[in-house]
C-alpha atoms as a PDB file:
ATOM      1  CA  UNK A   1      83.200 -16.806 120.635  1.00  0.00           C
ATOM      2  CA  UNK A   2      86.682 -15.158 120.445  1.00  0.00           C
ATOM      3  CA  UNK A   3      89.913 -15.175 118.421  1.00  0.00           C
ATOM      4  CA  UNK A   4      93.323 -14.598 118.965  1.00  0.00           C
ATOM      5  CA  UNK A   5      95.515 -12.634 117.108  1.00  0.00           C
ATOM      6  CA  UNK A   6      99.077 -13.490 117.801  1.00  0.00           C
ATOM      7  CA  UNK A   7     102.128 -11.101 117.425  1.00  0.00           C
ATOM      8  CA  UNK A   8     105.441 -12.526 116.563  1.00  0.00           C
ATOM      9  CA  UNK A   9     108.472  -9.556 116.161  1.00  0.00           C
ATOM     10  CA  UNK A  10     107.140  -7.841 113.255  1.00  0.00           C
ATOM     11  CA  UNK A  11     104.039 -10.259 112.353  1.00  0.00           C
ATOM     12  CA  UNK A  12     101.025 -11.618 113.074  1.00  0.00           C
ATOM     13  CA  UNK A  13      98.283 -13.565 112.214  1.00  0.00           C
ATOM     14  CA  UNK A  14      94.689 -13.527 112.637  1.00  0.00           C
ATOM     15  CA  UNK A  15      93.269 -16.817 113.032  1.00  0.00           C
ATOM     16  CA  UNK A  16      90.431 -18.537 110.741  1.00  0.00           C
ATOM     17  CA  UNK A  17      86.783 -17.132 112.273  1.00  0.00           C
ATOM     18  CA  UNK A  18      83.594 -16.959 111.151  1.00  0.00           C
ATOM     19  CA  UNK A  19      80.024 -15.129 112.127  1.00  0.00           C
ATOM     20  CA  UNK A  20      76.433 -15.286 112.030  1.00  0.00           C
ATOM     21  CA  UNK A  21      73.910 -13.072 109.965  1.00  0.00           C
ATOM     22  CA  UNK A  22      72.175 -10.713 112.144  1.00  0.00           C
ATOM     23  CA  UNK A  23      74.050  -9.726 114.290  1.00  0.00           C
ATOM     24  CA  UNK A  24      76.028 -12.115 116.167  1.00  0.00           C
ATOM     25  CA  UNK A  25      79.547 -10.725 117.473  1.00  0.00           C
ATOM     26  CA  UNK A  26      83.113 -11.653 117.379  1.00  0.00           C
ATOM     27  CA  UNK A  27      85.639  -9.898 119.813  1.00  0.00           C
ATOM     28  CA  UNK A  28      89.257 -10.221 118.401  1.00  0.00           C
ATOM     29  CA  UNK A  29      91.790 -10.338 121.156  1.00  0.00           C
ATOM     30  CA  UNK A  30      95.437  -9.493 121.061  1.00  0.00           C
ATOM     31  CA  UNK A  31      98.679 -11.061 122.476  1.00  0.00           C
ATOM     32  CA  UNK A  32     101.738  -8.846 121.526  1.00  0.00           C
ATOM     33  CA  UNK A  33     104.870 -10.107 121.990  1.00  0.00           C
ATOM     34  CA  UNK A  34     108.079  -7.249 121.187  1.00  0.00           C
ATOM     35  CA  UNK A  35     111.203  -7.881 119.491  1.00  0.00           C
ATOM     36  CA  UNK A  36     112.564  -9.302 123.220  1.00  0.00           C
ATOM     37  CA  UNK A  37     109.684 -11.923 123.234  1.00  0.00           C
ATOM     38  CA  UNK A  38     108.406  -9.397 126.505  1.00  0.00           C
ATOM     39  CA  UNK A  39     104.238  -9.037 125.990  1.00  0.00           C
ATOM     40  CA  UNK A  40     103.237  -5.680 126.158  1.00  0.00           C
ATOM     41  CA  UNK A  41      99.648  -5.348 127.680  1.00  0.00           C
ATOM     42  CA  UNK A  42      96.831  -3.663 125.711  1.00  0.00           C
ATOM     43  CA  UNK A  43      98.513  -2.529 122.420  1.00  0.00           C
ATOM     44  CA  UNK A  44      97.177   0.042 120.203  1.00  0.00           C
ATOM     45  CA  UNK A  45      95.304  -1.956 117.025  1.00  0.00           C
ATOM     46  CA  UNK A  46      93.579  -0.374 114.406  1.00  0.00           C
ATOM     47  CA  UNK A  47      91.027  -2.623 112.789  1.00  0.00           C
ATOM     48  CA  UNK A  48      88.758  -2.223 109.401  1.00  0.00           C
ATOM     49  CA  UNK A  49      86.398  -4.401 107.395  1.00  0.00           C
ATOM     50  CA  UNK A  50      86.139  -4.494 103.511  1.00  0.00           C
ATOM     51  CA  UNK A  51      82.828  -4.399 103.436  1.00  0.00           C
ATOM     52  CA  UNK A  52      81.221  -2.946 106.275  1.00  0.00           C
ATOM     53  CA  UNK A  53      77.632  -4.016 104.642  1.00  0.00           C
ATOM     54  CA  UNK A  54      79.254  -7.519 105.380  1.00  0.00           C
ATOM     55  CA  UNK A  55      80.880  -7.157 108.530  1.00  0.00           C
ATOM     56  CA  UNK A  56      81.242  -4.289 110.498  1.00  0.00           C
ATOM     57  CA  UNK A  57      84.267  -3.865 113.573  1.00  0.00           C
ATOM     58  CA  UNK A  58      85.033  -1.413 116.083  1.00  0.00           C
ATOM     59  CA  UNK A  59      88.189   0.779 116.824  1.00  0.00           C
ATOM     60  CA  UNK A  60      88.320  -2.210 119.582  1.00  0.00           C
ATOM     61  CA  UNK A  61      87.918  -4.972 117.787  1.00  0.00           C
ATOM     62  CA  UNK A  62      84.496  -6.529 118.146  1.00  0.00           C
ATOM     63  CA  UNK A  63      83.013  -7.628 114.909  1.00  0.00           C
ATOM     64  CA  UNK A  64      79.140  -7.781 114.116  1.00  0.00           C
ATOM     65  CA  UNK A  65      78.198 -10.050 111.451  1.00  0.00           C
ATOM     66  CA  UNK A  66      75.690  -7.746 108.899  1.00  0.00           C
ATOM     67  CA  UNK A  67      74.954 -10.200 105.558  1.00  0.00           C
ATOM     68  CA  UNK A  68      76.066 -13.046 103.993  1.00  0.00           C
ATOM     69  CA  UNK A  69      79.185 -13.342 102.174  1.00  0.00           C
ATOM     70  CA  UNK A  70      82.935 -12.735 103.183  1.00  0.00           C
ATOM     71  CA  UNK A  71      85.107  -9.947 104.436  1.00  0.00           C
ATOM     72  CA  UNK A  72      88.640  -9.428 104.951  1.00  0.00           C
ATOM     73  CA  UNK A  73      89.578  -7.947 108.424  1.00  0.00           C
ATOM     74  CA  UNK A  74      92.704  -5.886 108.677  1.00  0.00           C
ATOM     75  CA  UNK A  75      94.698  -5.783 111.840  1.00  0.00           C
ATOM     76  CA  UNK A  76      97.266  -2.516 112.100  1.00  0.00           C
ATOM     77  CA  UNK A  77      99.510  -2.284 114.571  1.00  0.00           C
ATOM     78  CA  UNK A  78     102.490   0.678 114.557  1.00  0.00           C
ATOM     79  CA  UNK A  79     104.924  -0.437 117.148  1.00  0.00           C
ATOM     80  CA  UNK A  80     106.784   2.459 119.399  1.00  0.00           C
ATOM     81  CA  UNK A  81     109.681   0.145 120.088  1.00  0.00           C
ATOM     82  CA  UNK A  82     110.662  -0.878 117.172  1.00  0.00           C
ATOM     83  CA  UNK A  83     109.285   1.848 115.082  1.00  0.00           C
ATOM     84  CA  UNK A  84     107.313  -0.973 112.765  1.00  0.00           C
ATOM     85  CA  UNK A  85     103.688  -1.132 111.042  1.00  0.00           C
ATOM     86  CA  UNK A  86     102.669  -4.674 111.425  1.00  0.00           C
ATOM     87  CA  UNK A  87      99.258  -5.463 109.348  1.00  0.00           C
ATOM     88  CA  UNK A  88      97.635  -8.708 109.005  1.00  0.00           C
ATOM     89  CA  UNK A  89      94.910  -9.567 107.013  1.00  0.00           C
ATOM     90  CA  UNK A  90      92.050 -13.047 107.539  1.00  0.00           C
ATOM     91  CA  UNK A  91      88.989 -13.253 105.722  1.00  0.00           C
ATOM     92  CA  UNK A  92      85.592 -13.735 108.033  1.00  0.00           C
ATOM     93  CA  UNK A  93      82.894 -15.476 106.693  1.00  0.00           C
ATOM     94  CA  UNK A  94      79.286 -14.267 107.638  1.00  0.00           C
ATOM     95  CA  UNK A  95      77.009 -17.434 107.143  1.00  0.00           C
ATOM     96  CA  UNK A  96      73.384 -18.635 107.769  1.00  0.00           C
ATOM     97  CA  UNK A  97      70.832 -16.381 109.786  1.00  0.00           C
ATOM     98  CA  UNK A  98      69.674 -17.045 113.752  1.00  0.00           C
ATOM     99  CA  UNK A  99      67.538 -13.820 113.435  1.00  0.00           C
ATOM    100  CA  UNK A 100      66.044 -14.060 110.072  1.00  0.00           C
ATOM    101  CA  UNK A 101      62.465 -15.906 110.564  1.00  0.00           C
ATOM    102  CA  UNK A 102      62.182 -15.796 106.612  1.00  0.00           C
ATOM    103  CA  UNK A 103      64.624 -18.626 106.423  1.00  0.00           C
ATOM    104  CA  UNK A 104      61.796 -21.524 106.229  1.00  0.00           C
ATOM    105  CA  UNK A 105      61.612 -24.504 104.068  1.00  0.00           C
ATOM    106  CA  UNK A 106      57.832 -25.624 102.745  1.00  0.00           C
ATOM    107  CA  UNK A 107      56.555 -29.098 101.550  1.00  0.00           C
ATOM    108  CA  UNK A 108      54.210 -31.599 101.923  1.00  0.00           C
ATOM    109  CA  UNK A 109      54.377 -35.021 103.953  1.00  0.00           C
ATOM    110  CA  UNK A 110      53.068 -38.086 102.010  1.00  0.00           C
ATOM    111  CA  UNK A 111      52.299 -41.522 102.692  1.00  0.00           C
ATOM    112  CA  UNK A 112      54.828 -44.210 102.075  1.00  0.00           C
ATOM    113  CA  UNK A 113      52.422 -47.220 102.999  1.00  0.00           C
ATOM    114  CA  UNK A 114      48.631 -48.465 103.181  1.00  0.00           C
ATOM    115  CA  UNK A 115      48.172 -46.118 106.359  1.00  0.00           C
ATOM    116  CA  UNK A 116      46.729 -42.819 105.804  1.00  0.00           C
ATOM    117  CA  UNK A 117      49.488 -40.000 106.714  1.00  0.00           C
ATOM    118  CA  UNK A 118      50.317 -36.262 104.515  1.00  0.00           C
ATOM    119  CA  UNK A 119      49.695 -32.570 104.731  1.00  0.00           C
ATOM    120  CA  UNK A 120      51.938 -29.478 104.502  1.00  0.00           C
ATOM    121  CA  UNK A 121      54.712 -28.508 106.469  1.00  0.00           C
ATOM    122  CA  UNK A 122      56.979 -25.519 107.135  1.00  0.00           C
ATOM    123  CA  UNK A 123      60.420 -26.114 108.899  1.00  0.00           C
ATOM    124  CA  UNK A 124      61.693 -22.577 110.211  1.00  0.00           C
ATOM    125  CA  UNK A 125      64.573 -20.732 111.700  1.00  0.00           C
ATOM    126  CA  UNK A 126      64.115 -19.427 114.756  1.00  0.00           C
ATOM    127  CA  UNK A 127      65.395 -16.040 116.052  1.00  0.00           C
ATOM    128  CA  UNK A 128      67.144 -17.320 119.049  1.00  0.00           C
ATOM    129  CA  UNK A 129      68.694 -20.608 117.400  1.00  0.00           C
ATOM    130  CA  UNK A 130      67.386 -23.972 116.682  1.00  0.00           C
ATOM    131  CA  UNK A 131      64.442 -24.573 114.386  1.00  0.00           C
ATOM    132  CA  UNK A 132      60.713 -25.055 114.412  1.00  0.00           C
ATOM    133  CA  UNK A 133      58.825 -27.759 113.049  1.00  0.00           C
ATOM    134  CA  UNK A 134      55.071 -26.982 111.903  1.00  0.00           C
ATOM    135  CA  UNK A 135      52.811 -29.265 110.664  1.00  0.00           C
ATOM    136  CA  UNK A 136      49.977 -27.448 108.887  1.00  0.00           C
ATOM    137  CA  UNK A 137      46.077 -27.242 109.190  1.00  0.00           C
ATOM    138  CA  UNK A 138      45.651 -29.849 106.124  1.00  0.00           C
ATOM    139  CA  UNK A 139      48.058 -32.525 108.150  1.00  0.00           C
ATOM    140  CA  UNK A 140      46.130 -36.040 109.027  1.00  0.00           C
ATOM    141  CA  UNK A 141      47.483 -39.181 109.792  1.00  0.00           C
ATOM    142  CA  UNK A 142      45.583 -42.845 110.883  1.00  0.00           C
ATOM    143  CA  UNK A 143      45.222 -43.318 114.986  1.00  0.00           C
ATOM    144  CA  UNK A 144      45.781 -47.205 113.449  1.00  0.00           C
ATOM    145  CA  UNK A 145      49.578 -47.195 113.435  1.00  0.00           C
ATOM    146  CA  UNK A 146      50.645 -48.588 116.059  1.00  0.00           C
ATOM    147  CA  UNK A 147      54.083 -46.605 117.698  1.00  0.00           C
ATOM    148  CA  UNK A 148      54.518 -43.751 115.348  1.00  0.00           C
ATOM    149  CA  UNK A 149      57.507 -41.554 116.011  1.00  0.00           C
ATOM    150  CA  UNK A 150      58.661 -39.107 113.872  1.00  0.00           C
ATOM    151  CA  UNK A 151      62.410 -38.077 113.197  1.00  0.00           C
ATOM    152  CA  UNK A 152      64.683 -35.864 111.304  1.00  0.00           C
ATOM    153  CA  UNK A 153      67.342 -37.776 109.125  1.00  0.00           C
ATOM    154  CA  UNK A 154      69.311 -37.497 106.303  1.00  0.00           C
ATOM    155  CA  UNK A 155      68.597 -41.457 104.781  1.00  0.00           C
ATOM    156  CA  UNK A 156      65.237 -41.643 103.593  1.00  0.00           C
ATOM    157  CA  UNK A 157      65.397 -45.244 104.087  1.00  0.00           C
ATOM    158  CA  UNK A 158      66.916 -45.400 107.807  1.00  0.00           C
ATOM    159  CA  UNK A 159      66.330 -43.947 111.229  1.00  0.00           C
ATOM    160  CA  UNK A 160      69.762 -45.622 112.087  1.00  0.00           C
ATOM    161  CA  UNK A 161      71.199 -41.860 112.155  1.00  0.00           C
ATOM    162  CA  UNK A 162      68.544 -39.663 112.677  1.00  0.00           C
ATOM    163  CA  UNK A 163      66.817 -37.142 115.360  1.00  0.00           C
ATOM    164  CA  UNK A 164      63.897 -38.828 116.967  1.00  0.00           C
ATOM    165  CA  UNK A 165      61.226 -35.994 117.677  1.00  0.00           C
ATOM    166  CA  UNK A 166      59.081 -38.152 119.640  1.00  0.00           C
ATOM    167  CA  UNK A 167      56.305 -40.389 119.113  1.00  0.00           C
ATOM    168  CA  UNK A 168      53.243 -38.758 117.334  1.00  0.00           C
ATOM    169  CA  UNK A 169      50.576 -37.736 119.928  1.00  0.00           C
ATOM    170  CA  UNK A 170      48.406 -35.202 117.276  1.00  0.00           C
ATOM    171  CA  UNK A 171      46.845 -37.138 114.047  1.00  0.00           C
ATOM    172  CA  UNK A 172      44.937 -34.006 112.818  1.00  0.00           C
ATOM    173  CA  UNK A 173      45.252 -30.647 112.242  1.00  0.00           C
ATOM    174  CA  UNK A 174      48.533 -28.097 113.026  1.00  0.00           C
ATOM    175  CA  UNK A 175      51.145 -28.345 115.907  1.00  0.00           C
ATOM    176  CA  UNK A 176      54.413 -27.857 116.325  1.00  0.00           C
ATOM    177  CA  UNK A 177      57.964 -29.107 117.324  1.00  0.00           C
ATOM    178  CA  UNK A 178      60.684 -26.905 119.044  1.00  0.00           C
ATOM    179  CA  UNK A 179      63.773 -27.845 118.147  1.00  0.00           C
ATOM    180  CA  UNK A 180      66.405 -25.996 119.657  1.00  0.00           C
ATOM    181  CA  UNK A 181      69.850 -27.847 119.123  1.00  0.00           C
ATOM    182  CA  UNK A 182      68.820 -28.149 115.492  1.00  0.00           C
ATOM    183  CA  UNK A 183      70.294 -26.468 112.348  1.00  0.00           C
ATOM    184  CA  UNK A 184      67.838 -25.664 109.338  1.00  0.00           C
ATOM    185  CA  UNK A 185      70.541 -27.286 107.479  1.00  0.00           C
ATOM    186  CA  UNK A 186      70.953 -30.142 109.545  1.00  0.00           C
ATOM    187  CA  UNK A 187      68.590 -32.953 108.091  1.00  0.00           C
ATOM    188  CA  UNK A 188      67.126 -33.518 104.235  1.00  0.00           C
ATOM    189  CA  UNK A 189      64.027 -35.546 105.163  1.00  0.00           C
ATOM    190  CA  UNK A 190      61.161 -35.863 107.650  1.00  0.00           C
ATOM    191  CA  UNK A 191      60.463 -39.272 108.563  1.00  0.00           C
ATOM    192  CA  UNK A 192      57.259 -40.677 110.269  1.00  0.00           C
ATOM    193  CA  UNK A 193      58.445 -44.216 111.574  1.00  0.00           C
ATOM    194  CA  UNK A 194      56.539 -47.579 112.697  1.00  0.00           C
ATOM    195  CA  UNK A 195      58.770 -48.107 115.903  1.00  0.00           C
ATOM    196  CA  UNK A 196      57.764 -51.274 117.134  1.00  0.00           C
ATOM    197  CA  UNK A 197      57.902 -52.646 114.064  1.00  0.00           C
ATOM    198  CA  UNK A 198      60.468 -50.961 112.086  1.00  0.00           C
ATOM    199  CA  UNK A 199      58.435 -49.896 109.288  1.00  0.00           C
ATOM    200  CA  UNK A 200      58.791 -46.560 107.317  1.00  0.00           C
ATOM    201  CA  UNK A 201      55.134 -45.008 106.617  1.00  0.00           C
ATOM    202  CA  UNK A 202      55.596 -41.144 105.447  1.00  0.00           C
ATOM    203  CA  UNK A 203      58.620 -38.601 104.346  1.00  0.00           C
ATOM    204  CA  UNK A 204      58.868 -35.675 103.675  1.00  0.00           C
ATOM    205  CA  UNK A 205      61.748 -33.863 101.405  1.00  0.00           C
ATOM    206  CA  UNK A 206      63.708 -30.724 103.018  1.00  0.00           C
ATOM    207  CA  UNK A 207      64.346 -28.511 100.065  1.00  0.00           C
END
């Protein structure tokens, strides 16, 4: 992703980003326009961070998210034309981690009906974006239910809006889901659905 930071006479503004833990980048651009409204091609910036153990940028502008929290990016620019220092100032906000795998969520799936269905789960970042979905050694559920699917949603009492996984295919025992167009922070609740019949028969809590 990029950014432009626009030059107006003897201002400019850098416009709202923001950047992932870890180490994802952000290369600010610059349109410079002199006191004539003429651009001038590849201008001379100077760019710093406010905390460089938040975000780190180069003398060129690219910006490397390090930890979470916020930094403020200065922009200098000392014209030759007009003999003016131009600074502008945006804060960048460095937010959840694609290549932290500690970022996991634990619990435990439990039963919402007569059917047998529970066991632990873990719910996990992935390095490369998206999430994983592991259900754990202790996980069993009854070969009796007829069409279960299981989803990711935010309504513990409604599929209407949530991410069908798929139907259920292993009732003992660990396995995973890939989930790579997922957030960690997407979805509150993991939901094991009756399809053909509409029924809700396990959850469990994302917390």
């Amino acid at each position: 992703m990029s950014t432009t930071v626009l030059i107006l006479k003897y201002s400019f503004q850098i416009l709202y980003s923001s950047l992932k833990k870890g180490g994802d980048e952000y290369p600010f651009q610059i349109d410079y326009f002199n006191y004539v409204g003429k651009q001038v091609e590849n201008p001379k910036v100077s760019w710093t961070s406010s905390d460089p153990a938040i975000l780190e940028i180069t003398e060129d502008g690219l910006a490397t998210g390090i930890d979470f929290g916020t930094a403020t990016v200065t922009a200098t620019l000392i014209t030759s034309e007009e003999a003016q220092t131009i600074i502008s100032r945006d804060e960048v906000i460095v937010s959840m981690a694609t290549l932290k795998e500690s970022l996991e969520f634990v619990g435990k799936i439990i039963s919402t009906s007569s059917y047998q269905l529970g066991g632990s789960y873990a719910l996990t970042a992935l390095n490369n974006g998206g999430i994983k979905l592991t259900l754990k050694e202790d996980y069993e559920a009854s070969t009796s239910l007829p069409g279960l699917y299981i989803y990711l949603g935010n309504n513990p009492k409604s599929i209407a809006d949530a991410h069908e996984i798929g139907p259920v295919t292993v009732f003992k025992g660990t396995h995973f889901y890939d989930l790579p167009t997922l957030d960690i922070y997407d979805y509150n609740y993991i939901l094991y659905w009756c399809k053909p019949f509409g029924v809700k028969v396990g959850e469990g809590q994302i917390k």
